[in-house]
Protein backbone atom coordinates (compact mmCIF):
# COMPACT_ATOMS: atom_id res chain seq x y z
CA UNK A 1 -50.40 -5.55 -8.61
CA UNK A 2 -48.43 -8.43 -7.75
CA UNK A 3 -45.45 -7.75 -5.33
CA UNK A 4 -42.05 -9.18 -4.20
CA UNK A 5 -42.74 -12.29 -1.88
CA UNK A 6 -42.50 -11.47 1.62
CA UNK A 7 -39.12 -11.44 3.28
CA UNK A 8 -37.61 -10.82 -0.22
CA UNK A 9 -36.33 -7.55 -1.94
CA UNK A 10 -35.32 -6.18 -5.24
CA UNK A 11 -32.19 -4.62 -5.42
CA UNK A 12 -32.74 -1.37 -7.19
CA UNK A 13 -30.05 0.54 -9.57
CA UNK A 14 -29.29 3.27 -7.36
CA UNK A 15 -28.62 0.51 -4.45
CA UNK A 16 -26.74 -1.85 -7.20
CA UNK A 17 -23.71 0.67 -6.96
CA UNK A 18 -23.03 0.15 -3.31
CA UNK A 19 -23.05 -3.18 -3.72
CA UNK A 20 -20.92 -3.89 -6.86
CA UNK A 21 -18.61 -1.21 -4.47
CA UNK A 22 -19.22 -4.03 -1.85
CA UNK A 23 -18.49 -6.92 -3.97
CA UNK A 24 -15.08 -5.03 -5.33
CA UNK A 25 -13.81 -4.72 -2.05
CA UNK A 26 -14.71 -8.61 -1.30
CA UNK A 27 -13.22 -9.69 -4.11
CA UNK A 28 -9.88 -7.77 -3.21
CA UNK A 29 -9.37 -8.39 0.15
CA UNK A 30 -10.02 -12.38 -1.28
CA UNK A 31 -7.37 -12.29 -4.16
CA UNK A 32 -4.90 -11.08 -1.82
CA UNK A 33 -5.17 -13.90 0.65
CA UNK A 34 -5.36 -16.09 -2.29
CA UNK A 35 -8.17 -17.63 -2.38
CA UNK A 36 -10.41 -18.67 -5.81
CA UNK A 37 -14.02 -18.13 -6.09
CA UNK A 38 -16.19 -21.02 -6.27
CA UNK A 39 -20.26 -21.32 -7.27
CA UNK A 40 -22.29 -23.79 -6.30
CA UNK A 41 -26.49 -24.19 -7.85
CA UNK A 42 -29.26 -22.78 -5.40
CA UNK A 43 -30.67 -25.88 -4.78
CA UNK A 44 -29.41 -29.21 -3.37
CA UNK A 45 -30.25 -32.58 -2.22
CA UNK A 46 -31.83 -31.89 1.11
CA UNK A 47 -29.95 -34.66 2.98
CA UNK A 48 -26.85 -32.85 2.64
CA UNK A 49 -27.93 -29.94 4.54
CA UNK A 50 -29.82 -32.28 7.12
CA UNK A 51 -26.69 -34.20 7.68
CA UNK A 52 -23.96 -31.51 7.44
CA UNK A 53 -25.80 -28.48 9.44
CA UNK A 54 -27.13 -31.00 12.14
CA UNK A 55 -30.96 -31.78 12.38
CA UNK A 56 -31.74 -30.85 15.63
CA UNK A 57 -30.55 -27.52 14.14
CA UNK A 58 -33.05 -24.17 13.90
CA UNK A 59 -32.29 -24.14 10.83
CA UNK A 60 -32.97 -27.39 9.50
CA UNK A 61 -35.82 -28.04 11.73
CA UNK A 62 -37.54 -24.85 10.68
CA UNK A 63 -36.30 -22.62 8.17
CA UNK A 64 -35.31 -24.40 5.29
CA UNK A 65 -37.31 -24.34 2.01
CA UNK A 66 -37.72 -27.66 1.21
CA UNK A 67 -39.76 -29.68 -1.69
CA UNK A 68 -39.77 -32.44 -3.79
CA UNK A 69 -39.30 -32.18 -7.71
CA UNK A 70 -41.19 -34.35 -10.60
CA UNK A 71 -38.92 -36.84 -9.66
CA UNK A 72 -39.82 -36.71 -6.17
CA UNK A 73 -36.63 -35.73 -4.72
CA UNK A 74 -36.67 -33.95 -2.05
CA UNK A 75 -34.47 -30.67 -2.96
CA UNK A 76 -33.82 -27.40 -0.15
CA UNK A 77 -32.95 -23.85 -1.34
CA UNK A 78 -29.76 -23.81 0.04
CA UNK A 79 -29.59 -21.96 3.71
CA UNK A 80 -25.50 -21.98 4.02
CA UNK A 81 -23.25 -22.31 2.08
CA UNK A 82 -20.27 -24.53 3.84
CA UNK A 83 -22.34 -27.90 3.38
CA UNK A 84 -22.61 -27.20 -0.67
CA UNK A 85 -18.86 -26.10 -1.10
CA UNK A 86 -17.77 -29.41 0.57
CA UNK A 87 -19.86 -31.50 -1.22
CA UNK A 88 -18.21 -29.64 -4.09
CA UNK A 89 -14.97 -30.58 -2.42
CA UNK A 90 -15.82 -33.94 -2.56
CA UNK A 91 -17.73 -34.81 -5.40
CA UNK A 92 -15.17 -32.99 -7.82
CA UNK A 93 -11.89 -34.39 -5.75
CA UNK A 94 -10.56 -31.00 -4.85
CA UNK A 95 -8.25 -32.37 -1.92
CA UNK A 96 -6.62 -34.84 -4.40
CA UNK A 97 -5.63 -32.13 -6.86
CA UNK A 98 -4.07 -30.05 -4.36
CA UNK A 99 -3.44 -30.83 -1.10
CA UNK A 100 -5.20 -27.54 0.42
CA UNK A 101 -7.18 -25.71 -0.77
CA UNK A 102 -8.53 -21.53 -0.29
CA UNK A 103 -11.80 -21.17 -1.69
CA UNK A 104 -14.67 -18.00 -1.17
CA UNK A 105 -17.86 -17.23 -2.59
CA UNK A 106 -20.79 -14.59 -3.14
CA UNK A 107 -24.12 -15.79 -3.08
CA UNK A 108 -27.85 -15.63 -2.14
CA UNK A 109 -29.02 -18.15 0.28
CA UNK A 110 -32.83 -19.07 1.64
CA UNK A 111 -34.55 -19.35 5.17
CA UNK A 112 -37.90 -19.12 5.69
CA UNK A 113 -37.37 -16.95 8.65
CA UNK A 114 -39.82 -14.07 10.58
CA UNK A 115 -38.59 -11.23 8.04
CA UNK A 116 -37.55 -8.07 10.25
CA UNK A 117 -34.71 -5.23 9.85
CA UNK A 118 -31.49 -7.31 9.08
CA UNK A 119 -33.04 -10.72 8.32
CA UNK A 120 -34.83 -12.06 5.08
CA UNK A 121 -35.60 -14.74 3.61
CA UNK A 122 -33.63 -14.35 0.78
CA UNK A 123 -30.24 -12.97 1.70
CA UNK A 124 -26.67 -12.88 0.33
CA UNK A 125 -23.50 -13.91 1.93
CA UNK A 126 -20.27 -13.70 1.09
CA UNK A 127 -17.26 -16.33 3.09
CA UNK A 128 -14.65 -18.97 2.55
CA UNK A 129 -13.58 -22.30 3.40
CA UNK A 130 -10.29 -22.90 3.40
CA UNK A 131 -9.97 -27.22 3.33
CA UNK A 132 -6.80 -29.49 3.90
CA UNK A 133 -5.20 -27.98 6.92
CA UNK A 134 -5.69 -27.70 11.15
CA UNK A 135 -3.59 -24.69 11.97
CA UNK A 136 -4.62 -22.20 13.79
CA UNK A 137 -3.24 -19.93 11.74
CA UNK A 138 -5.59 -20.31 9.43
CA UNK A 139 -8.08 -20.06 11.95
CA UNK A 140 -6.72 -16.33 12.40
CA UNK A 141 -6.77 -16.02 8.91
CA UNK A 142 -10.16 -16.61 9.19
CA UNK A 143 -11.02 -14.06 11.41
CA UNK A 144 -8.25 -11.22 9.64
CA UNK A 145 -10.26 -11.59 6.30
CA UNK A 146 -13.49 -10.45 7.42
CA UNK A 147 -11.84 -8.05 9.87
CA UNK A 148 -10.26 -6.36 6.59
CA UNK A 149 -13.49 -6.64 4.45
CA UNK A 150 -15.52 -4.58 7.67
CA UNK A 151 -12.86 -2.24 7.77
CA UNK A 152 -12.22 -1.94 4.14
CA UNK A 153 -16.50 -1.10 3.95
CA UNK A 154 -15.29 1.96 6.68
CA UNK A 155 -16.84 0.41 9.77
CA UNK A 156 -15.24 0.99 13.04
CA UNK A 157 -17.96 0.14 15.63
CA UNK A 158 -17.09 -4.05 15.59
CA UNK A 159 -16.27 -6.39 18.28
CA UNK A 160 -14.64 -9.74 17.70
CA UNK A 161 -15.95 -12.50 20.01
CA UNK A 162 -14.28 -16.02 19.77
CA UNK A 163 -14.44 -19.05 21.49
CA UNK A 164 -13.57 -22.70 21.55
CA UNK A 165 -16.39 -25.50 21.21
CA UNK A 166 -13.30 -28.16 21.77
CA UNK A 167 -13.50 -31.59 20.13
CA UNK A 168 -16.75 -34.17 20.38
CA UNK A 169 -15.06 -36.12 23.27
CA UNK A 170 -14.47 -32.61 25.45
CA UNK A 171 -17.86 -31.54 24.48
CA UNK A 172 -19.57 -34.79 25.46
CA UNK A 173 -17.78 -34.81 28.61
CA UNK A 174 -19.35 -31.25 29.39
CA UNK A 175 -22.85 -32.10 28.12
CA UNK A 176 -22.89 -34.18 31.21
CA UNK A 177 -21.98 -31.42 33.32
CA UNK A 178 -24.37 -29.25 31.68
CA UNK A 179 -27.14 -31.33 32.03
CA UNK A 180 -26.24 -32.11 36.02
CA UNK A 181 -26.36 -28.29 36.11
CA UNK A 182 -30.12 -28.20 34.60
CA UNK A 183 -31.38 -30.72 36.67
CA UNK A 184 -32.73 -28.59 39.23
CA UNK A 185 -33.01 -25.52 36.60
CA UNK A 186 -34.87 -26.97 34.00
CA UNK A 187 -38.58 -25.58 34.61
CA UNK A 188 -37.17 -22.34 34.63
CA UNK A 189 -36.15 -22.43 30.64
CA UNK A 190 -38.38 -21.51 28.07
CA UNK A 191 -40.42 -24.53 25.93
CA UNK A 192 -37.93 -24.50 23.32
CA UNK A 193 -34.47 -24.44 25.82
CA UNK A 194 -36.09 -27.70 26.94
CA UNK A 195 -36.77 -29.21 23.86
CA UNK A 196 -32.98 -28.46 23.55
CA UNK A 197 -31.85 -30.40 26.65
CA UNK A 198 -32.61 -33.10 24.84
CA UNK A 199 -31.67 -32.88 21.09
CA UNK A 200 -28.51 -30.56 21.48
CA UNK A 201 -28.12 -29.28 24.86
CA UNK A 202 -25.62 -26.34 23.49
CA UNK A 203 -28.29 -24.61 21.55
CA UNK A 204 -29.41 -22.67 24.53
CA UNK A 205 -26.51 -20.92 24.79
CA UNK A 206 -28.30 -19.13 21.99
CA UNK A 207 -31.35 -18.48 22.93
CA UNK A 208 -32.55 -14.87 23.47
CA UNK A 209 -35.49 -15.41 26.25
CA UNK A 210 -34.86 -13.82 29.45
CA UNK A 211 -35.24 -16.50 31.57
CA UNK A 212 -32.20 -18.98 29.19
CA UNK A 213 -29.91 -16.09 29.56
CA UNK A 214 -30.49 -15.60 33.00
CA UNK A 215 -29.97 -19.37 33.82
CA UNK A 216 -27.37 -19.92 31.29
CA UNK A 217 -25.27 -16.87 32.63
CA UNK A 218 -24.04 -19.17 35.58
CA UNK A 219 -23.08 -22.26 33.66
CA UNK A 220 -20.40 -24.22 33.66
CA UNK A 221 -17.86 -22.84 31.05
CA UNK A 222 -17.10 -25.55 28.16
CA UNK A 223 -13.49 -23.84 27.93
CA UNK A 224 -13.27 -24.95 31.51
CA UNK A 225 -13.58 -28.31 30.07
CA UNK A 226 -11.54 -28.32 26.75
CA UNK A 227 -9.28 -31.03 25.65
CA UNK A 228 -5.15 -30.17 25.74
CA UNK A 229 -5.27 -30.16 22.19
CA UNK A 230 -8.24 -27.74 21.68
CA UNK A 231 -6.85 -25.15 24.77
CA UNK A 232 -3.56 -25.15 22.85
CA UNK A 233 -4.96 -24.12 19.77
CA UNK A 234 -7.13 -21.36 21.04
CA UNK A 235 -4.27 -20.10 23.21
CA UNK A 236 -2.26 -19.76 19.94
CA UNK A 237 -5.02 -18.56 18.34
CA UNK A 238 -5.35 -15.38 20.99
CA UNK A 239 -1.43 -15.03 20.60
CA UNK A 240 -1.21 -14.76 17.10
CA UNK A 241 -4.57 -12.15 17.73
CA UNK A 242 -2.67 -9.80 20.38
CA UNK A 243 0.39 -10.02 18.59
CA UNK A 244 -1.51 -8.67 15.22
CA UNK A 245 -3.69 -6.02 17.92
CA UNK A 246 -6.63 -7.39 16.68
CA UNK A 247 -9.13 -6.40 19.16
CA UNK A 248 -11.16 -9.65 20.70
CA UNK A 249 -13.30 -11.09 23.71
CA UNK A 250 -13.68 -14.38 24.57
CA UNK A 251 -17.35 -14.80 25.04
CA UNK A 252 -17.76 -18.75 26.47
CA UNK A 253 -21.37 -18.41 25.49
CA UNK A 254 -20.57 -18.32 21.73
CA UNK A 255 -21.95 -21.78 20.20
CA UNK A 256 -23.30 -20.36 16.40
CA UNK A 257 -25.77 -22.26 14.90
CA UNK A 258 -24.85 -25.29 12.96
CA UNK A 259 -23.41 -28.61 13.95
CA UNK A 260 -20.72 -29.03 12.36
CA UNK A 261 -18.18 -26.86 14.46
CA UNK A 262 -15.15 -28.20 16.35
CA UNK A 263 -12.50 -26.07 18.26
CA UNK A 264 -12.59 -22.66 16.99
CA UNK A 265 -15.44 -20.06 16.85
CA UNK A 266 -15.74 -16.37 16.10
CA UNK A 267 -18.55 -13.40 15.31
CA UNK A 268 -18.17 -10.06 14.47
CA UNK A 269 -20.59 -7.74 15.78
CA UNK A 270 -21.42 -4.28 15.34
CA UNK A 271 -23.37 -2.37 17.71
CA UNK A 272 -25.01 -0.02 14.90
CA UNK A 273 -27.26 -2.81 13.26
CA UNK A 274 -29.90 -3.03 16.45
CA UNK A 275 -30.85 -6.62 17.72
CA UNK A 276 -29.41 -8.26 14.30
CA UNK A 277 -25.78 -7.57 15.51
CA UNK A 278 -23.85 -10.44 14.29
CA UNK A 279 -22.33 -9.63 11.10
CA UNK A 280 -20.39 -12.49 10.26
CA UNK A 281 -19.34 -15.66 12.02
CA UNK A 282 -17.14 -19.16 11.57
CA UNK A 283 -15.07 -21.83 12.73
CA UNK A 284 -13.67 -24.99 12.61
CA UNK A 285 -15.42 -27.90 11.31
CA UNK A 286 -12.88 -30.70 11.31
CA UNK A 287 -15.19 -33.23 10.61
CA UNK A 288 -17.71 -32.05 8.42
CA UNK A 289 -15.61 -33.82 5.23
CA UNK A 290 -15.42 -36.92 6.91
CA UNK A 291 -19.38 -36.37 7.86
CA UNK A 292 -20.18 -36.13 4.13
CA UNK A 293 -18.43 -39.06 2.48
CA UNK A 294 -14.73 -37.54 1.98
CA UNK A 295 -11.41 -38.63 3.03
CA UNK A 296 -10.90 -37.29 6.86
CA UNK A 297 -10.06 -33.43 5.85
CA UNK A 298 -9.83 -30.41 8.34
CA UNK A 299 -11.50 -27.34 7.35
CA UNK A 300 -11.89 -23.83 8.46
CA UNK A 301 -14.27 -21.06 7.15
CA UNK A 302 -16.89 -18.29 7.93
CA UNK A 303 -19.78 -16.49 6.26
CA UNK A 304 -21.24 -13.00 6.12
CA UNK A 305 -24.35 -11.52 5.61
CA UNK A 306 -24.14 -8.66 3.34
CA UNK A 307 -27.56 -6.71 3.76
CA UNK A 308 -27.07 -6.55 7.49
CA UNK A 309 -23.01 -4.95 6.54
CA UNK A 310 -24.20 -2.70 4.22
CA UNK A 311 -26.99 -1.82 7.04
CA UNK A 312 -24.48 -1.08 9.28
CA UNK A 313 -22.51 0.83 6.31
CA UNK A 314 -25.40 3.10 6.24
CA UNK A 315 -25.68 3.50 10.28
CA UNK A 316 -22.65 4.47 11.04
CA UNK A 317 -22.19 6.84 7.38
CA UNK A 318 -19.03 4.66 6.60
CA UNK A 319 -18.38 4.94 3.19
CA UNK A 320 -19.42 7.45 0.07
CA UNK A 321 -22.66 6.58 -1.44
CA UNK A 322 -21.55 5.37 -4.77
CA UNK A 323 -23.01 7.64 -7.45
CA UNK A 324 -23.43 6.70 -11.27
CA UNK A 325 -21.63 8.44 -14.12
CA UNK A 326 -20.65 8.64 -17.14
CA UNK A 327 -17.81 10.05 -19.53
CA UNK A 328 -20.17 11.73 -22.31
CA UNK A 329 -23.36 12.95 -22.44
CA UNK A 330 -24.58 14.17 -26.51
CA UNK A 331 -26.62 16.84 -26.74
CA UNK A 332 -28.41 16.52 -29.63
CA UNK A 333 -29.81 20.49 -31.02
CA UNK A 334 -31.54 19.00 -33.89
CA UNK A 335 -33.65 15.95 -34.02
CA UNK A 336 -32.90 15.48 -37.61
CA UNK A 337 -29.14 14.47 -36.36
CA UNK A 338 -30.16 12.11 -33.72
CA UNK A 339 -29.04 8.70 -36.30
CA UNK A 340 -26.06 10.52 -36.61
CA UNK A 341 -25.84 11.32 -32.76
CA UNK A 342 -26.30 7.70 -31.65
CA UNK A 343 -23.93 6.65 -34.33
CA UNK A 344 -21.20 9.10 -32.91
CA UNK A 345 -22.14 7.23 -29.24
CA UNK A 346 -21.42 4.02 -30.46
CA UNK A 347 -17.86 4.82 -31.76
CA UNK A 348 -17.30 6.20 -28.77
CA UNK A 349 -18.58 3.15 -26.61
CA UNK A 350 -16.50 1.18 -29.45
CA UNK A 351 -13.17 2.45 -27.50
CA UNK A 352 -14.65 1.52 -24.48
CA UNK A 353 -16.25 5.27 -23.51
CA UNK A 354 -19.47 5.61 -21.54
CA UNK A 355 -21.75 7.89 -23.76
CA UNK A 356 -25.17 8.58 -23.39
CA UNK A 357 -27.70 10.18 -25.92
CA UNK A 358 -31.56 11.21 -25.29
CA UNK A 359 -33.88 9.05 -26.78
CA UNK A 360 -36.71 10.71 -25.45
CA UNK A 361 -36.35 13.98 -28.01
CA UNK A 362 -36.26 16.11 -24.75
CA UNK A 363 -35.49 19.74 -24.81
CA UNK A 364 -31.56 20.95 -24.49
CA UNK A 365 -32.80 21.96 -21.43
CA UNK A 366 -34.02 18.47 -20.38
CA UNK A 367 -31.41 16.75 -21.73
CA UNK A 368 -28.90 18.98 -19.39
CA UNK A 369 -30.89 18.21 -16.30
CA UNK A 370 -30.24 14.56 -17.42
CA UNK A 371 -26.66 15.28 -17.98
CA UNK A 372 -26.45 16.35 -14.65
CA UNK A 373 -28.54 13.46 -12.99
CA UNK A 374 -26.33 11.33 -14.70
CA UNK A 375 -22.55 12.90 -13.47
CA UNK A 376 -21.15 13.21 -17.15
CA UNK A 377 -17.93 14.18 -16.60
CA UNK A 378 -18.62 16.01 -20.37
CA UNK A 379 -21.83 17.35 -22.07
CA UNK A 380 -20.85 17.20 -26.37
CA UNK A 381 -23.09 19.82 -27.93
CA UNK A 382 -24.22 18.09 -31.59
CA UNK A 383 -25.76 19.89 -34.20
CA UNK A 384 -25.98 24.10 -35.22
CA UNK A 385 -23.11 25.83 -37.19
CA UNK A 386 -20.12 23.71 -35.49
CA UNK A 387 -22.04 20.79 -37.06
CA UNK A 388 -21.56 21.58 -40.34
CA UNK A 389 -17.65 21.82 -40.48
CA UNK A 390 -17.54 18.70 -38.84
CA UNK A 391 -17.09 20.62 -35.27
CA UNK A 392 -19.06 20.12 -31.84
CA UNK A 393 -19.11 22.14 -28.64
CA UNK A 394 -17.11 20.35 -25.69
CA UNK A 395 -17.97 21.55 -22.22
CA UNK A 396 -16.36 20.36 -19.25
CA UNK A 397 -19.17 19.85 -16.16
CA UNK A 398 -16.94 19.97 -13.55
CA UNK A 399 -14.85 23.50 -14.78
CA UNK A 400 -17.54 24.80 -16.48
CA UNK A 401 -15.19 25.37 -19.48
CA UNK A 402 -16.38 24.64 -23.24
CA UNK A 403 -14.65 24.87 -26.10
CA UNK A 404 -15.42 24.03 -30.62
CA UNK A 405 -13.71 20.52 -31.01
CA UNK A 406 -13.63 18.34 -34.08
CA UNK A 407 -15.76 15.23 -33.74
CA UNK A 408 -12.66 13.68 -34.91
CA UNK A 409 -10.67 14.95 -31.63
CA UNK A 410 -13.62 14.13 -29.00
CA UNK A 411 -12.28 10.31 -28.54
CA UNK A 412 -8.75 11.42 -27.75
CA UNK A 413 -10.07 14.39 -25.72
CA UNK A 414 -11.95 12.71 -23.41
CA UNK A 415 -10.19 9.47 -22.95
């Protein structure tokens, strides 16, 4: 029997509900910020990833699924999505058509990652980038459209952590200090925290061995170090937060993952997903445009990963299971009728009614236990002596009651 590849997992129909539920309330929260969907293809040119997520990166270094095609490019299943909406940006001249743009997606993305509860290899996030402007109101924006999204799934066990990563200049003036701080510490890190010393010396910050955390708990503070520009913005940033009572921490330690970051970053946690806690995180990436091949653009955006929400949905009980159902269910008493049953169904699904028929020439028995399975709101009784004057028994499943209708009535009815 061949099986889904490892790290990978079908979404079944009864888990489908939950998340077109999930997607609904994305798509909400979205439209009343105003932002417009955008889709990008699976796969791009690997060099974009490589040069907008940062090499020295975990993710481009070792997670990305990269070959080459018959024409020997080399082509990545994309791992983000931030790096393929602003080469979208670019190559279709967004900015010039608009001055700013709001823009969100939906989408599955790949990394060839150690598959465990919370993390696969093929997962789907939802975020936005918003493009064309630096204020950190946006920023907030930012943060208040996933807080509504979380909160509009039912979960109530989140923390907000944000922090500032400044501009290049303030950063490469604490890099220095970081580094003077390792000197002495530096046999103390793991393999990999050294390795990072030397290709990006930030990247620590995120590493979960003891012995980094331990050493890194005592470190010089890059908000300690921030330029006047950067500590404005992230004081206005925590204003506009308090004055909002959004719940936050400033966590000094928060770096996230990619390169491309400048000034502001955020995560929201939740403490019922286990070791996988972050459930979406963002920033500021100023410069990633530029980085790319655009006109000098400031951008803002953040991603979520959906399996690891809807994990945490199921944790902490947060919303209603979303059950299936349908308006009519048809009965059929006489096999003879079932043409004229399915034609009677598609009249009904004509006007845009759910109907159902068995096609499996159950039992009226079995076809009521399937009536049931499937919540029809009403179970149409076809066939017998009603049948014959054009009539059909009507019985309401949640009151019980049933009356003789005419199959001309049912569509009004029911609607």
């Amino acid at each position: 029997m061949i099986k889904a590849i490892k790290g990978t997992k079908d979404i079944l129909p009864d888990s489908i509900r939950n998340w077109k539920y999930f997607e609904d309330v994305i798509t909400s929260v979205f439209k009343i910020y105003n932002y417009e969907e955008i889709r990008t293809p699976i796969f791009e040119e690997t060099s974009l990833f490589a040069r907008g997520i940062g090499e020295a990166t975990d993710i481009v270094g070792k997670e990305m699924y990269t070959f080459e095609d018959r024409s020997k490019t080399s082509v990545t299943l994309k791992p983000e999505m931030t790096a393929s909406v602003v080469r979208a940006f670019i190559e279709h001249y967004l900015g010039k058509r608009q001055p700013f743009n709001k823009l969100y997606y939906i989408s599955p993305m790949f990394r060839q990652e150690r598959p465990q509860a919370g993390r696969l290899r093929e997962f789907h996030q939802f975020g936005a980038e918003a493009l064309g402007s630096g204020s950190p109101l946006l920023d907030v924006e930012m943060i208040n459209i996933a807080y509504d999204i979380l909160k509009g799934m039912g979960l109530k066990d989140l923390t907000i952590k944000i922090n500032s990563l400044g501009t290049p200049d303030s950063r490469k003036n604490y890099t220095k200090v970081l580094k003077d701080f390792l000197k002495d510490k530096e046999n103390l890190l793991s393999t990999e925290s050294k390795d990072r010393i030397k290709k990006n010396i930030l990247r620590i910050f995120d590493s979960k061995h003891k012995n980094d955390i331990k050493v890194m708990k005592n470190a010089p503070k890059l908000l300690d170090y921030l330029d006047s520009e950067s500590l404005e913005d992230f004081e206005q940033v925590k204003s506009i937060l308090k004055s909002l009572k959004i719940p936050f921490e400033v966590d000094a330690s928060l770096v996230r993952g990619l390169d491309y970051y400048t000034k502001l970053t955020f995560e929201i946690i939740s403490g019922k997903v286990g070791s996988q806690s972050a459930l979406c995180g963002g920033g500021r990436y100023d410069l990633l445009v530029e980085q790319l091949g655009g006109e000098p653009t400031p951008g803002t955006g953040f991603a979520a990963g959906m399996e690891r929400i809807l994990m945490a949905c199921e944790n902490e009980k947060s919303f209603e299971i979303q059950q299936s159902s349908i308006k009519l269910y048809i009965v059929c008493l006489d096999k003879n009728l079932n043409a004229n049953a399915f034609s009677f169904a598609q009249t009904l699904r004509s006007n845009n009614i759910s109907a159902e028929i068995d096609y499996l020439n159950r039992s009226v028995k079995a076809q009521m236990r399937d009536a049931n399975k499937l919540n029809a709101e009403y179970v149409l009784f076809f066939g017998g002596e009603e049948y014959k004057a054009n009539n059909a028994q009507l019985k309401n499943m949640a009151s019980g009651e049933q009356e003789i209708i005419s199959l001309d009535n049912v569509l009004n009815k029911i609607k």
